[in-house]
Protein backbone atom coordinates (compact mmCIF):
# COMPACT_ATOMS: atom_id res chain seq x y z
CA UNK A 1 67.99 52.12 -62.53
CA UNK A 2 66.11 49.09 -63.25
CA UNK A 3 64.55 48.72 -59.62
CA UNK A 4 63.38 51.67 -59.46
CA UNK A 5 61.38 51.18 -62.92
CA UNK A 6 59.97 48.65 -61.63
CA UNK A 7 59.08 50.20 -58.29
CA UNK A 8 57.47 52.68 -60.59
CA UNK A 9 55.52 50.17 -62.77
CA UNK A 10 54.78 48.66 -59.15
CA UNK A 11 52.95 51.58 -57.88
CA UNK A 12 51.09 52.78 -60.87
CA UNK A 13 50.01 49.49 -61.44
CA UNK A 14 48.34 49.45 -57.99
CA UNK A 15 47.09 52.87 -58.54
CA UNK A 16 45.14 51.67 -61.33
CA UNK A 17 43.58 48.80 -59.58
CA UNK A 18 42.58 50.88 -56.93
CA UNK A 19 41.48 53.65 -59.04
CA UNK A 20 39.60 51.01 -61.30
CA UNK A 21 37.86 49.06 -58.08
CA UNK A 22 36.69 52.34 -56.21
CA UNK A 23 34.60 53.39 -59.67
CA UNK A 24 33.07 50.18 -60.74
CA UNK A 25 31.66 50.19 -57.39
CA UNK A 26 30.45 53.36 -56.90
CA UNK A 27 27.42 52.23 -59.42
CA UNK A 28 26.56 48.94 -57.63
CA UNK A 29 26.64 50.78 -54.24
CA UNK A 30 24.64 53.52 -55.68
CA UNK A 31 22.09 50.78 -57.33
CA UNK A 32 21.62 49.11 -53.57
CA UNK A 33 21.27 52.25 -51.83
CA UNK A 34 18.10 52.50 -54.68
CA UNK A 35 16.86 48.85 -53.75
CA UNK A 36 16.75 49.69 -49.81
CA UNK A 37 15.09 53.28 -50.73
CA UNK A 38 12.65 51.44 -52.92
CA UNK A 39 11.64 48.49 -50.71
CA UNK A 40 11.58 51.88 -47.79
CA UNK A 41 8.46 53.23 -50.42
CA UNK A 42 6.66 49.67 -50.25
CA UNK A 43 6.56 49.39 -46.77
CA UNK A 44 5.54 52.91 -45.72
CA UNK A 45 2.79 52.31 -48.69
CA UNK A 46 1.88 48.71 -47.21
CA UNK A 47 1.64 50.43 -43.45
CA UNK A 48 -0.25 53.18 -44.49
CA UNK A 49 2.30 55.67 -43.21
CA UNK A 50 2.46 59.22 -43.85
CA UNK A 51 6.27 59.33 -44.80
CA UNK A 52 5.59 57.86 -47.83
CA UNK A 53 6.01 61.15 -49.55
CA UNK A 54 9.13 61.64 -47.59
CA UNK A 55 10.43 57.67 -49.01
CA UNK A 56 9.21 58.85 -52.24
CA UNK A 57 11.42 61.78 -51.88
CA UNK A 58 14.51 59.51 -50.52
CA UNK A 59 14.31 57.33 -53.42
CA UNK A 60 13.93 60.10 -56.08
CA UNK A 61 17.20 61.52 -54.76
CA UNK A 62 18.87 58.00 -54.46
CA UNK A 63 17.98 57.44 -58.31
CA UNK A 64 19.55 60.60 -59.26
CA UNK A 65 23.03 59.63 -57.56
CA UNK A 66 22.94 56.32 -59.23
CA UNK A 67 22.41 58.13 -62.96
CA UNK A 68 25.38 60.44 -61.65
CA UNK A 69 27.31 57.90 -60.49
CA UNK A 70 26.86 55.54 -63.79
CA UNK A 71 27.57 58.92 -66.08
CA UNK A 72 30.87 59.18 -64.17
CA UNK A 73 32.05 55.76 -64.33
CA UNK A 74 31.17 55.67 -68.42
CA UNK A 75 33.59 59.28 -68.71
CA UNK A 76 36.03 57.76 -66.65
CA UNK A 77 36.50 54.62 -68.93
């Protein structure tokens, strides 16, 4: 009866890591998706391109999964 206790306390330990790891980085990969959308803006600006309302549009979107992303990870704590 013991082992299997702990075989229990085993696993839901590990569930909780894992659980805990894949939602404290869904914010930091959220916030560098951001940073490579943002420094996507300054170049098309810098070049003069005309995608720079399509960046714009990227990066607007990007921003909105980060806020979504950080909401989560504050309910989920």
């Amino acid at each position: 009866m013991k082992t299997k206790q702990l075989i229990g306390a085993l696993a839901f330990t590990i569930v909780c890591a894992a659980t805990q790891i894949s939602c404290s980085s869904k914010p930091s990969d959220k916030a560098e998706e951001v940073q490579d959308k943002k420094e996507d803006v300054m170049e098309a600006q810098a070049e003069g391109d005309s995608s720079v309302k399509d960046e714009q549009a990227e990066l607007d979107s990007a921003r909105k999964d980060y806020r979504e992303a950080v909401k989560d990870s504050i309910k989920n704590q």
